[in-house]
Protein backbone atom coordinates (compact mmCIF):
# COMPACT_ATOMS: atom_id res chain seq x y z
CA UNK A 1 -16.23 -20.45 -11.93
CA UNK A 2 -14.32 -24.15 -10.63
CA UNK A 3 -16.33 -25.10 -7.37
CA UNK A 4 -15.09 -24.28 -4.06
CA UNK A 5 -12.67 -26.86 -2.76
CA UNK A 6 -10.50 -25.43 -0.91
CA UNK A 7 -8.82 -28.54 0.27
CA UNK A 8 -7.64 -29.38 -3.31
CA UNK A 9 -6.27 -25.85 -3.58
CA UNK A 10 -3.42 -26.13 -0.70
CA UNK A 11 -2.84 -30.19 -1.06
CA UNK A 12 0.28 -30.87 -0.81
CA UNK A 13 1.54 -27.32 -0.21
CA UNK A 14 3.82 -25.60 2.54
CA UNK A 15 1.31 -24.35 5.48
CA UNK A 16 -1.66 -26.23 4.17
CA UNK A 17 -2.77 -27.38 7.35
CA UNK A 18 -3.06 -24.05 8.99
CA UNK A 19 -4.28 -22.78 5.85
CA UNK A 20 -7.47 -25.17 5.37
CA UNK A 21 -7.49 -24.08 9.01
CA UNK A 22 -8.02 -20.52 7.94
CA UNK A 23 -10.21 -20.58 4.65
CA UNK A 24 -12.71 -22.88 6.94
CA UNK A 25 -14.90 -19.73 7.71
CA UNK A 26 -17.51 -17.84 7.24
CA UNK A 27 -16.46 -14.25 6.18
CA UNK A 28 -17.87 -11.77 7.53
CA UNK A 29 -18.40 -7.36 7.29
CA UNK A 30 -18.46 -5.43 10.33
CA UNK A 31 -20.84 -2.52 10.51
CA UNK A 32 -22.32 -1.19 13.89
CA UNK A 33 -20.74 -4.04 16.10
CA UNK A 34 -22.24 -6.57 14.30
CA UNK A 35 -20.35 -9.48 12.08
CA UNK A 36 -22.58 -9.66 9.55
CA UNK A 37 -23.09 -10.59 5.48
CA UNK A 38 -24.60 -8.57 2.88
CA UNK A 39 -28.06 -7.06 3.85
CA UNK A 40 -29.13 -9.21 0.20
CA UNK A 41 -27.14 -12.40 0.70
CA UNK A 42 -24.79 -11.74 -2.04
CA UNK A 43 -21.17 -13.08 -2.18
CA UNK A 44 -18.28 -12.96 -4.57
CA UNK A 45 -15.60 -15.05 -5.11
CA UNK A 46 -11.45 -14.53 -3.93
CA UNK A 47 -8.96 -16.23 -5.99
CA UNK A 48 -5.60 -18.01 -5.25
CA UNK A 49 -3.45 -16.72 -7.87
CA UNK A 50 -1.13 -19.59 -7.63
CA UNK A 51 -3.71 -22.32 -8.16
CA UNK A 52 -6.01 -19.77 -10.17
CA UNK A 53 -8.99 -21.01 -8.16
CA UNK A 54 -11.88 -19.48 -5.89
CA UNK A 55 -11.03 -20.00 -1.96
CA UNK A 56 -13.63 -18.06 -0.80
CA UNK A 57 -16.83 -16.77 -0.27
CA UNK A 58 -16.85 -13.40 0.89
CA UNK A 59 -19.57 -10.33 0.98
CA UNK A 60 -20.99 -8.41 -1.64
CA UNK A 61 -21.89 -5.64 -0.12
CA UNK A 62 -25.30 -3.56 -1.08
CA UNK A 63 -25.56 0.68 -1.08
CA UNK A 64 -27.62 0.35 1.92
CA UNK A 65 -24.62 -1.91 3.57
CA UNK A 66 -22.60 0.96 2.79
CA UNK A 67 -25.33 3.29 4.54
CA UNK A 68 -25.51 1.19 7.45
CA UNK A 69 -22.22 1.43 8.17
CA UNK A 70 -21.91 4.62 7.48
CA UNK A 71 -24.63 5.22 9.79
CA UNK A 72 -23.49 3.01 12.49
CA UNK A 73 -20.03 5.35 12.36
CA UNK A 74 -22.07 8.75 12.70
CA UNK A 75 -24.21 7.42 15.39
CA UNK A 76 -20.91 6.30 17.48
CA UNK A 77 -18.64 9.40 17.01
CA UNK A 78 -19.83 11.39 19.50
CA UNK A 79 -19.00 8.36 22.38
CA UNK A 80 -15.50 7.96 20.86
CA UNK A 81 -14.75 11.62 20.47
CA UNK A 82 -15.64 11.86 24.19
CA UNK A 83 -13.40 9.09 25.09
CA UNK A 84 -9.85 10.37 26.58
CA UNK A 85 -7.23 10.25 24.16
CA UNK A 86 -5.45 8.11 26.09
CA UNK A 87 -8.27 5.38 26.23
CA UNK A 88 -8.27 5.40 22.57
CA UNK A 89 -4.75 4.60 22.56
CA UNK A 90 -4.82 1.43 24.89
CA UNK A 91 -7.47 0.54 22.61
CA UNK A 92 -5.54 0.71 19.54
CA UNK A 93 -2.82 -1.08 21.18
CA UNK A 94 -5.12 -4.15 22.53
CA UNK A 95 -5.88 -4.61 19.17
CA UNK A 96 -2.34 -4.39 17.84
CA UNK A 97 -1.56 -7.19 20.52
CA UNK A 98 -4.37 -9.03 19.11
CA UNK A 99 -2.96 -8.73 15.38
CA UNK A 100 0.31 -10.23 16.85
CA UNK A 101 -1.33 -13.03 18.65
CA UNK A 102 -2.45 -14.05 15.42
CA UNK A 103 0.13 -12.60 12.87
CA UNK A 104 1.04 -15.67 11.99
CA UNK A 105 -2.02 -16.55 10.38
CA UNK A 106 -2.63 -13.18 9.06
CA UNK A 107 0.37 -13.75 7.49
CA UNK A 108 -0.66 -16.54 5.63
CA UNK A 109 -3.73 -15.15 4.23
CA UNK A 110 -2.20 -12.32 2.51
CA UNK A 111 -0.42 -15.31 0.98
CA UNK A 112 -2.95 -16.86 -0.18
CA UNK A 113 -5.41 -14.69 -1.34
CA UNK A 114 -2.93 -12.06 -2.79
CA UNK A 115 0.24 -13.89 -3.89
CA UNK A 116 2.73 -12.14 -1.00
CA UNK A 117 5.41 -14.49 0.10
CA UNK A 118 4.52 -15.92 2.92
CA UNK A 119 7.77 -14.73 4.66
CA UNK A 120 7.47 -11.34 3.38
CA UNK A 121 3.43 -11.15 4.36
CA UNK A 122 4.65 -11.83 8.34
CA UNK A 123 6.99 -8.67 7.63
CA UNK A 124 4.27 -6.85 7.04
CA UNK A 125 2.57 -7.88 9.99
CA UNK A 126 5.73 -6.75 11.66
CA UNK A 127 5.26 -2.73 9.85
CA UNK A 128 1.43 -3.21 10.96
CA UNK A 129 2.31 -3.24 14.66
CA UNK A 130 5.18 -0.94 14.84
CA UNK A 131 2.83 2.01 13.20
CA UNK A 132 -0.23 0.92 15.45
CA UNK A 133 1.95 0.98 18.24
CA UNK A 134 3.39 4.47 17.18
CA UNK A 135 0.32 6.35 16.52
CA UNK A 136 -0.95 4.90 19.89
CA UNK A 137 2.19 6.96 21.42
CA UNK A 138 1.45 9.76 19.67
CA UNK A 139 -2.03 9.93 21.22
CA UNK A 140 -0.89 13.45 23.45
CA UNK A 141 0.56 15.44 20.36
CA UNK A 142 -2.96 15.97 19.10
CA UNK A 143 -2.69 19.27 20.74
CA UNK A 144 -2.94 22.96 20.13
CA UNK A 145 -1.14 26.08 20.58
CA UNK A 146 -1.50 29.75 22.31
CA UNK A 147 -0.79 32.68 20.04
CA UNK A 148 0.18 36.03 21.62
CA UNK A 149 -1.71 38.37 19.06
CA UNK A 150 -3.27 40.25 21.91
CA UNK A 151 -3.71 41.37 25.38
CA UNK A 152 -6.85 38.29 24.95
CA UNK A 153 -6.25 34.64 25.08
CA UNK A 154 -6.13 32.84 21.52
CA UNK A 155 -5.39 29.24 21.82
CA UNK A 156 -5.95 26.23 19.39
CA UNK A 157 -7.59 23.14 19.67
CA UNK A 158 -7.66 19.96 17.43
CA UNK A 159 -10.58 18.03 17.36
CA UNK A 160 -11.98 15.24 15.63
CA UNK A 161 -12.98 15.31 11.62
CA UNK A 162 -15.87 12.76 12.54
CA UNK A 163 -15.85 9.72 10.39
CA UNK A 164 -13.41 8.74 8.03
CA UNK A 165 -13.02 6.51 4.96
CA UNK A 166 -10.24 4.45 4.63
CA UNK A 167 -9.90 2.75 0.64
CA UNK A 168 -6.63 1.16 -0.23
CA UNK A 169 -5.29 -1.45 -2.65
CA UNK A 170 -4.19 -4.94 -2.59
CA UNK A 171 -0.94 -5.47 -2.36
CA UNK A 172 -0.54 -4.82 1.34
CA UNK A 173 -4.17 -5.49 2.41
CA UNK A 174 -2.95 -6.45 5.90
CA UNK A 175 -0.81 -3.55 6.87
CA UNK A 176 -2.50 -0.73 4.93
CA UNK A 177 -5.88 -1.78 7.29
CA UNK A 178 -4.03 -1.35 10.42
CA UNK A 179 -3.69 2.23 9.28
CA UNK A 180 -7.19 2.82 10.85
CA UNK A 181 -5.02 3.57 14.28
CA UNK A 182 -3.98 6.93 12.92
CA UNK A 183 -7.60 8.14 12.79
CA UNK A 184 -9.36 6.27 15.50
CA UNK A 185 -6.40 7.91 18.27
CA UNK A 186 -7.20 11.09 16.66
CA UNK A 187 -11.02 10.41 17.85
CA UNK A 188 -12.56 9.50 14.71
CA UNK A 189 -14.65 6.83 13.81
CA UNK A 190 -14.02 4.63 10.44
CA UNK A 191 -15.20 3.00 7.39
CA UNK A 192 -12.81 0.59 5.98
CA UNK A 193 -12.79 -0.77 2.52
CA UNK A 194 -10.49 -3.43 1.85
CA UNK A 195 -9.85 -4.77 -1.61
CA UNK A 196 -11.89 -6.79 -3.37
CA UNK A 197 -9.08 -8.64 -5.18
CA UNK A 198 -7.39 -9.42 -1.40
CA UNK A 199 -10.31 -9.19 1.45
CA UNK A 200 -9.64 -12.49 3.75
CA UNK A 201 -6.60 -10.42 6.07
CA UNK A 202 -8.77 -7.61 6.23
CA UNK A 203 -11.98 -9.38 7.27
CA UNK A 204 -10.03 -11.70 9.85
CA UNK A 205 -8.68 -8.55 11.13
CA UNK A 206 -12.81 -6.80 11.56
CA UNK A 207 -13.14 -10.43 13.58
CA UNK A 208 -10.42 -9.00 15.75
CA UNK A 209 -11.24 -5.58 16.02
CA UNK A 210 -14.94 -6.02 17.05
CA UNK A 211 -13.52 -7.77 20.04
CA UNK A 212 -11.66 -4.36 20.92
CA UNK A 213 -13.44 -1.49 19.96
CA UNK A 214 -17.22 -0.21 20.96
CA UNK A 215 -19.90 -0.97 18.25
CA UNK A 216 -19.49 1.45 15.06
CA UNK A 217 -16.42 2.85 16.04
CA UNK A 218 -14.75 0.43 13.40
CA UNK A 219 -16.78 -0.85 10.06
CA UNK A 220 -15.81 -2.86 7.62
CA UNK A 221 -17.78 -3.27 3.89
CA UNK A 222 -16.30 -5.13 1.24
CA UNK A 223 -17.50 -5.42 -2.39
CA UNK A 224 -16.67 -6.29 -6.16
CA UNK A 225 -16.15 -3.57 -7.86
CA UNK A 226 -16.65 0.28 -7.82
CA UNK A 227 -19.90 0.67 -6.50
CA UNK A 228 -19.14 0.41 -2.72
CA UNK A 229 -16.36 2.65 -2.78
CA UNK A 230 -17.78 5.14 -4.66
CA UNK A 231 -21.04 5.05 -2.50
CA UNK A 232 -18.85 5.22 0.71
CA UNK A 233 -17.26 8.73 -0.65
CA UNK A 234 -20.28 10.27 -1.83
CA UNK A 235 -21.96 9.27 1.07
CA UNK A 236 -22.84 12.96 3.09
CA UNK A 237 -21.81 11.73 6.50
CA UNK A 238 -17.93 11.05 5.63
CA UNK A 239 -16.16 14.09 5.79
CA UNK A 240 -12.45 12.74 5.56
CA UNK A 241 -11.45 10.09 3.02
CA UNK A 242 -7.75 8.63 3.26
CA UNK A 243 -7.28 6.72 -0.04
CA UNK A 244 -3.74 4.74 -1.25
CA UNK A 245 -4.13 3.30 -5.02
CA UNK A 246 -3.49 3.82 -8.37
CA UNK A 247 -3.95 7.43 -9.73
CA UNK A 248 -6.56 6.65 -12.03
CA UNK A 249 -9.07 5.58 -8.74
CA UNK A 250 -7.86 8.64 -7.28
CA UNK A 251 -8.39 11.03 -9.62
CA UNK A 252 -11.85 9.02 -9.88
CA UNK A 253 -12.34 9.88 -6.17
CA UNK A 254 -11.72 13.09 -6.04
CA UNK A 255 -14.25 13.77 -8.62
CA UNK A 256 -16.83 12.01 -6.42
CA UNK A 257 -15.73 13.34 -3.37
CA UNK A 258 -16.11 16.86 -4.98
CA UNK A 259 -19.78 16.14 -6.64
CA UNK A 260 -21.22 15.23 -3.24
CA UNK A 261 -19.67 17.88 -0.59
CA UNK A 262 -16.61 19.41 0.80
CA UNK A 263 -14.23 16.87 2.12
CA UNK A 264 -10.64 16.48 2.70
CA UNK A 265 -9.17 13.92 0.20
CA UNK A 266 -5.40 12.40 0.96
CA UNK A 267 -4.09 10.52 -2.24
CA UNK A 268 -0.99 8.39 -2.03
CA UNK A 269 -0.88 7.25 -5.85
CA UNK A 270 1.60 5.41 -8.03
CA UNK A 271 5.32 5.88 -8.82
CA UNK A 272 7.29 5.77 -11.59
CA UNK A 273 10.69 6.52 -9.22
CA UNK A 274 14.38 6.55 -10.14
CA UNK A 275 17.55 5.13 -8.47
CA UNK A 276 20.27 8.03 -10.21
CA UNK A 277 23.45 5.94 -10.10
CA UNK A 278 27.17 7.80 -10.52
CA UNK A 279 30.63 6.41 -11.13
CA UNK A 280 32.21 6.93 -7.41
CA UNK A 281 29.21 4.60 -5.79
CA UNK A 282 30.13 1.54 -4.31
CA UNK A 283 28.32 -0.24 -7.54
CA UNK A 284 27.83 -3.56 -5.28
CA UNK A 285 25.85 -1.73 -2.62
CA UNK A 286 23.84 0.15 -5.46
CA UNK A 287 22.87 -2.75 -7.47
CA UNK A 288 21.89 -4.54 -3.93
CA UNK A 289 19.96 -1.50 -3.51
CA UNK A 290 18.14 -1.37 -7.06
CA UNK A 291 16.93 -4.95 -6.57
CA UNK A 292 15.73 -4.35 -2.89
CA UNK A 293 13.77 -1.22 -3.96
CA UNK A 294 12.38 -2.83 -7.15
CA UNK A 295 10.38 -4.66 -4.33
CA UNK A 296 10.69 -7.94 -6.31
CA UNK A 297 9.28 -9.37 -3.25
CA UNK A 298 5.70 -8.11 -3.92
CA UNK A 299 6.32 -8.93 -7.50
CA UNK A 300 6.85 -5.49 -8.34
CA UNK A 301 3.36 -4.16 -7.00
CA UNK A 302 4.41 -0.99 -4.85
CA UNK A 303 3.84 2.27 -5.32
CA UNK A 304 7.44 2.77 -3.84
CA UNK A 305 9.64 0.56 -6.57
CA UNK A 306 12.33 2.35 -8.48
CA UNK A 307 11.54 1.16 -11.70
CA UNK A 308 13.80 3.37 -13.48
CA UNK A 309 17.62 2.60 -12.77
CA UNK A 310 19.44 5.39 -14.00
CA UNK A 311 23.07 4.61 -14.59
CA UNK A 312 25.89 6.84 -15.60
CA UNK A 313 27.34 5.29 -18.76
CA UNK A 314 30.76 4.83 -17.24
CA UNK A 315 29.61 2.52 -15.15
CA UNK A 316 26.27 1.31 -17.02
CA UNK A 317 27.64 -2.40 -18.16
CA UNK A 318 29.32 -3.16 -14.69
CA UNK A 319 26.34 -2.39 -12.81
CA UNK A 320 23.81 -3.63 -15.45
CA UNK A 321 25.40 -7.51 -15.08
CA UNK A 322 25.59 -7.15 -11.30
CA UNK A 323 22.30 -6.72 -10.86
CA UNK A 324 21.32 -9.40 -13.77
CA UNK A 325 23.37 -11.63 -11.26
CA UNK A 326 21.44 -10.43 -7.96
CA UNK A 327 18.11 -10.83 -10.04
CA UNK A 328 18.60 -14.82 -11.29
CA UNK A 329 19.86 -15.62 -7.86
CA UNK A 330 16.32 -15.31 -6.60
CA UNK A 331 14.13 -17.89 -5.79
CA UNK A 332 10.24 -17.32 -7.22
CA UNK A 333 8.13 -20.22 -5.55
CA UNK A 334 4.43 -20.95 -4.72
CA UNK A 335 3.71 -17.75 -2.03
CA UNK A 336 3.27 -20.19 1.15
CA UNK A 337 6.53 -21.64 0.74
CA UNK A 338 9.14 -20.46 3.66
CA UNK A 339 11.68 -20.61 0.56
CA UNK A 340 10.07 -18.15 -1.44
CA UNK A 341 11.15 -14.25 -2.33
CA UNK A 342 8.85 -13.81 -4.68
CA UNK A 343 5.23 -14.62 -5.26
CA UNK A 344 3.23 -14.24 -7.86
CA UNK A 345 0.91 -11.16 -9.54
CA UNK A 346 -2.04 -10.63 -7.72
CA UNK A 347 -4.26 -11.57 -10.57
CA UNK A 348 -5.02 -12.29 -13.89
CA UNK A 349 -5.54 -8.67 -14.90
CA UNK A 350 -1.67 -7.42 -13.79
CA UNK A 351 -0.06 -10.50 -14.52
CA UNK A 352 -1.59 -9.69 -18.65
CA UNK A 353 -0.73 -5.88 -18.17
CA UNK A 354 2.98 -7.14 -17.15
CA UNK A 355 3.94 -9.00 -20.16
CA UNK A 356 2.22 -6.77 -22.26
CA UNK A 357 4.40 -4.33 -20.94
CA UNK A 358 7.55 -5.92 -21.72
CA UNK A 359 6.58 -6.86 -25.28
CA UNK A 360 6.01 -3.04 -25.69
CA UNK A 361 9.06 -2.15 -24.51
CA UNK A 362 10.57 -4.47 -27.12
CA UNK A 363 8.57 -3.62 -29.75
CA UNK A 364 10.26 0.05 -28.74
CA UNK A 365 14.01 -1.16 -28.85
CA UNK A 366 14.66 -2.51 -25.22
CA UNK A 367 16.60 -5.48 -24.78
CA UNK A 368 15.20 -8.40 -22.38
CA UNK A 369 18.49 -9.06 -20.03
CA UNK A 370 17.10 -11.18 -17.37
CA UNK A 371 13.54 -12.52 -17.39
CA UNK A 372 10.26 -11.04 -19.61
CA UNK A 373 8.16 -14.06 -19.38
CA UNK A 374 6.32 -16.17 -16.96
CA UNK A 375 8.95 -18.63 -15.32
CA UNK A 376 9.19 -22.13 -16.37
CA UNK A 377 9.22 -25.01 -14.16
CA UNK A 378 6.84 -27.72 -12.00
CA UNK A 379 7.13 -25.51 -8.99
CA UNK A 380 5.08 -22.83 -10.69
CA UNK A 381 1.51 -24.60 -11.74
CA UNK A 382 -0.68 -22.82 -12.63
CA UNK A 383 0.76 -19.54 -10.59
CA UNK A 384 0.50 -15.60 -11.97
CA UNK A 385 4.11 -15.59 -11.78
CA UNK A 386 6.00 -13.05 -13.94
CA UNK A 387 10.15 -13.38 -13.53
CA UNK A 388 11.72 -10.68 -12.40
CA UNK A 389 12.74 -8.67 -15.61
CA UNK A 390 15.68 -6.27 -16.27
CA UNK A 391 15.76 -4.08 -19.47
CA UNK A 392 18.12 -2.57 -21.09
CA UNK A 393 18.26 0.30 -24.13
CA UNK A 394 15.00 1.69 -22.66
CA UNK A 395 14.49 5.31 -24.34
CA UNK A 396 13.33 7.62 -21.35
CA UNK A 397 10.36 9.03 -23.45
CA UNK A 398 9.18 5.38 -24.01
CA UNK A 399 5.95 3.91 -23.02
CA UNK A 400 8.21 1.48 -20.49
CA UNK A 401 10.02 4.61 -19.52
CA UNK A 402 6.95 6.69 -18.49
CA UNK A 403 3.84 4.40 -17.62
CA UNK A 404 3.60 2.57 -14.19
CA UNK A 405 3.64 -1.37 -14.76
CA UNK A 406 3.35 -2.05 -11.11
CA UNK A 407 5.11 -5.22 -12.06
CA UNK A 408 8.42 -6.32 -11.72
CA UNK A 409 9.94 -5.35 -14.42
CA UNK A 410 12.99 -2.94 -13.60
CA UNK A 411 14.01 -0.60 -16.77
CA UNK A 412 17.70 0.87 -16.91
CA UNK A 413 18.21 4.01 -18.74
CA UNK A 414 22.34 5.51 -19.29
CA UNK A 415 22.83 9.23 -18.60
CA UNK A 416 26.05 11.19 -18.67
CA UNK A 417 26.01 14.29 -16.21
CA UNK A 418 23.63 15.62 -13.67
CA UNK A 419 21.74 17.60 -15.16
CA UNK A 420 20.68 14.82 -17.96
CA UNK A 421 20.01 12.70 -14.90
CA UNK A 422 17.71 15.10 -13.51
CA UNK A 423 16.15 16.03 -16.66
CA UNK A 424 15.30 11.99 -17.02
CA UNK A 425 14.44 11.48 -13.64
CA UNK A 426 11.87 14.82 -13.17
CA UNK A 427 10.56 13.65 -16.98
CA UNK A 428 7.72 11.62 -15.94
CA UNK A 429 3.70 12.78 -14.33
CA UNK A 430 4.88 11.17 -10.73
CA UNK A 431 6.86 11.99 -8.09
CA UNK A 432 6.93 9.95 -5.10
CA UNK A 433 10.40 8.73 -4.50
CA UNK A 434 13.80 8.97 -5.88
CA UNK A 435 17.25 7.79 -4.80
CA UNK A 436 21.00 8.96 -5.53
CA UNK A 437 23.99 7.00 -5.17
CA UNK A 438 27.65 8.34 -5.00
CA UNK A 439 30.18 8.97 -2.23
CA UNK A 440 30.00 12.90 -2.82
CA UNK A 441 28.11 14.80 -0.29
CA UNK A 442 27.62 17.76 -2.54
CA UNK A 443 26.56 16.00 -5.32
CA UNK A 444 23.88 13.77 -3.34
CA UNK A 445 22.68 17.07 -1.83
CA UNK A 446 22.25 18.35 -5.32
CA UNK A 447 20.70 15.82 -6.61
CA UNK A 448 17.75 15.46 -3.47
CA UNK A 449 17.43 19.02 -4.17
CA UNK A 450 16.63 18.54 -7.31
CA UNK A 451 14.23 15.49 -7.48
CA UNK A 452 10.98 16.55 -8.25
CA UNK A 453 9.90 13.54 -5.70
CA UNK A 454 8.16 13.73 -1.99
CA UNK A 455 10.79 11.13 -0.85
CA UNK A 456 14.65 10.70 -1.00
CA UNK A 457 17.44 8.44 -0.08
CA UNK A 458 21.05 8.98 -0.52
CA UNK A 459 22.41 5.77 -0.94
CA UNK A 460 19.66 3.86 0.22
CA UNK A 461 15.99 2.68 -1.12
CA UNK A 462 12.82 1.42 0.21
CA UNK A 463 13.43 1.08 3.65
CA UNK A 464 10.98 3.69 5.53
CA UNK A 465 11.30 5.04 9.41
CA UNK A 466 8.70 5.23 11.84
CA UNK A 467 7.33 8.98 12.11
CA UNK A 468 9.49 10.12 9.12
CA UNK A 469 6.77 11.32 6.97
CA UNK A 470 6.06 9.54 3.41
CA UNK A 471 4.56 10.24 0.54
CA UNK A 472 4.46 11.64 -2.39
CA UNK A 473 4.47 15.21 -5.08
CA UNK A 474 2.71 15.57 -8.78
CA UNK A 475 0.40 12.58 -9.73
CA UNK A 476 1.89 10.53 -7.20
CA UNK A 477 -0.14 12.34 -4.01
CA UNK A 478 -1.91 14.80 -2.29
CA UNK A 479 -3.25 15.98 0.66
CA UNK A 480 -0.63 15.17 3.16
CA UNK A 481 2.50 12.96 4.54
CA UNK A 482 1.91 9.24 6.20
CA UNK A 483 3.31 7.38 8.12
CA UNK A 484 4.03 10.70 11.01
CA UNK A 485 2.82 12.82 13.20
CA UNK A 486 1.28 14.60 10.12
CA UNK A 487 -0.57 11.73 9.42
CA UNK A 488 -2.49 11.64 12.44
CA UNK A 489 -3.09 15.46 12.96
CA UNK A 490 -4.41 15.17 9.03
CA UNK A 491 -7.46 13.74 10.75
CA UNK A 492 -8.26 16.34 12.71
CA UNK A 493 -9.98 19.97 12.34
CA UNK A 494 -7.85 22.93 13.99
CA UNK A 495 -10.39 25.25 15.63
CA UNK A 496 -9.14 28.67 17.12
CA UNK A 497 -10.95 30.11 20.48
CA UNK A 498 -9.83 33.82 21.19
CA UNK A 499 -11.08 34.98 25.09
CA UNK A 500 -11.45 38.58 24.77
């Protein structure tokens, strides 16, 4: 491994300053109140995948780290539970104001240390605090109900699960932490496990949220590779484990979760989504959308991208060359550039799996129409970058057509009626979103209907709404909606009290 030196790994870059700033730390877990290392000393190492090189020591956590924090959450739940819902809520919402107080700089360590765009990282910061802020307002509708099934009283009330995992992958590590609000307003407390390949935003934020919250009530372990995680699930005293990652890991989970008790597992897993495109659309607005929902921005790396543009054949050439267009106008840069729309892959490991995708898919017939290599040019160093790829010819049964790159590497596939575009679209093991473009209300409305997919836009993609609940059907999720109401009443138990 190259020594540490940070200061050679932002010279002469956009931000460096406030970046040499930032990586000038000592990183830190939080377990029990405490800001703390690993009980053994141990540390790993966090890459820049622009410059390829280590900018920071961070913990390695042990199995008794894990069971200290663990602990520390068990020992504090019974304090928090008692605390008035709408004490929680303030709570939450001092530390959202403390996440926007320093956004800015949370901003630019997702930037760093996972390749976001530095512009696109402070959007995230932006999703962060309207969903803190929202579960904080939904702190009162974590209620019950009265049933009238007798002459007696039977009522409902929601309480607490107790403590609560949180697991979730790198290519939002700053937004998908903030999640914690939906639990800690319903009255749990948390473990948090941020990702090892992207850990600075989410130990910053522990920094922040020790200021705020009572000791235990939030912990925060971090460590390289599967042992922490799955130590953290089998671990007796969680009882509720929200987990967002590939479906691999969460198949993996489940299995653990399942070995060592009886807890409630919510999965929000990969996507292998189609955008359904038909003659009548307004072609400029689709292929607009089909670039903004590839999520280029995050090179690719969502869950949410609609990988698969499906494009009625009388129309297939005229919207296959305006996207090309949309997709060479963009401008791939070093991720703490202000100029940049796309970063780079988050490491070594998906930046391989990408191209080796796109030879495959040539290997199987496709045709490369706009990118399917690394980018060349000064500007990109040594950088993970991967250009943002459009194929064409791709045979839905194919490997490209099937398998999740999370990469950005859009694949278009011709259809000629609805029901082949169905058929195509409901062919693959996921189902998390889908989108259908055309200016014929019946025909959209058949099409949503028909989606085998937990999430659907009519002439839209990507964009999501605040309390509109998201997720995802098939491989792509269990357990529950995000993002809502649903979200936060997941992480409670519903107990029923009849007064004869």
């Amino acid at each position: 491994m190259d020594a540490l030196d940070t200061d050679a790994v932002v010279r002469g870059r956009e931000n460096a300053d406030a970046v040499r700033r930032l990586l000038a730390r000592d990183w830190r877990m939080l377990i029990g109140g405490e800001l703390r290392g690993a009980g053994n000393g141990a540390r790993f190492a966090t890459f820049d995948p622009f410059s390829r090189r280590p900018i920071a020591m961070v913990p390695d956590a042990t199995a008794e780290d894990v069971d200290a924090a663990v602990e520390a959450a068990m020992a504090a739940r019974e304090s928090w539970r008692a605390t008035p819902a709408l004490e929680r809520a303030r709570l939450v919402l001092a530390f959202a104001d403390l996440v926007e107080e320093h956004g800015d700089d949370l901003g630019l360590l997702d930037a760093i240390d996972a390749g976001s765009p530095v512009v696109n990282a402070r959007f995230d910061v932006k999703i962060a605090l309207e969903q803190m802020r929202m579960f904080a307002g939904l702190a009162l509708e974590v209620k019950g109900q009265t049933i009238p099934a007798s002459t007696a009283l039977h009522l409902t009330i929601r309480e607490p699960v107790g403590v609560v995992a949180k697991i979730w992958p790198y290519n939002h590590p700053l937004m998908f932490f903030c999640r914690i609000a939906a639990p800690l307003v319903a009255g749990n407390t948390v473990v948090a496990k941020p990702p090892e390949s992207a850990p600075l935003s989410p130990l910053a934020l522990a920094e922040l949220a020790a200021r705020v919250f009572p000791p235990g009530v939030v912990n925060v372990v971090v460590g390289n590779g599967a042992s922490v995680p799955d130590r953290i699930v089998r671990h007796p005293g969680v009882r509720r484990i929200g987990f967002i990652g590939s479906e691999p890991t969460g198949r993996a989970i489940q299995r653990a979760a399942a070995e060592s008790g009886v807890k409630h597992v919510t999965l929000e897993l990969g996507g292998k989504n189609a955008m359904v495109v038909f003659p009548d659309a307004d072609l400029d607005a689709a292929a607009a959308g089909a670039v903004n929902g590839m999520n280029f921005t995050w090179s690719g790396q969502s869950c949410g991208s609609n990988s698969r543009l499906l494009v009625h054949r009388d129309v297939h050439n005229t919207l296959v060359q305006r996207v090309a267009a949309l997709m060479q106008s963009r401008h791939q840069d070093d991720p703490l550039s202000e100029a940049s729309e796309q970063g780079t892959m988050i490491n070594e490991l998906q930046y391989d799996k990408s191209l080796a995708y796109i030879q495959t898919a040539i290997s199987e017939g496709a045709t490369v129409v706009v990118g399917g290599s690394r980018p060349e040019g000064d500007r990109f160093g040594d950088g993970l970058f991967v250009a943002p790829t459009l194929l064409t010819e791709v045979e839905p049964r194919s490997r490209i057509g099937q398998e999740e790159v999370f990469g950005p590497v859009l694949s278009v596939i011709p259809f000629d009626d609805e029901s082949e575009a169905l058929r195509i679209a409901n062919d693959v093991q996921f189902g998390l979103t889908a989108s259908v473009w055309t200016t014929d209300i019946n025909r959209a409305l058949r099409m949503a209907r028909g989606f085998e997919a937990g999430f659907v836009w009519v002439n839209g993609s990507s964009a999501h709404y605040p309390n509109v609940p998201y997720g995802g059907v098939k491989s792509s999720g269990v357990g529950g909606k995000e993002e809502c109401l649903e979200e936060l009443l997941s992480y409670t138990d519903e107990k029923v009290i009849n007064i004869l």
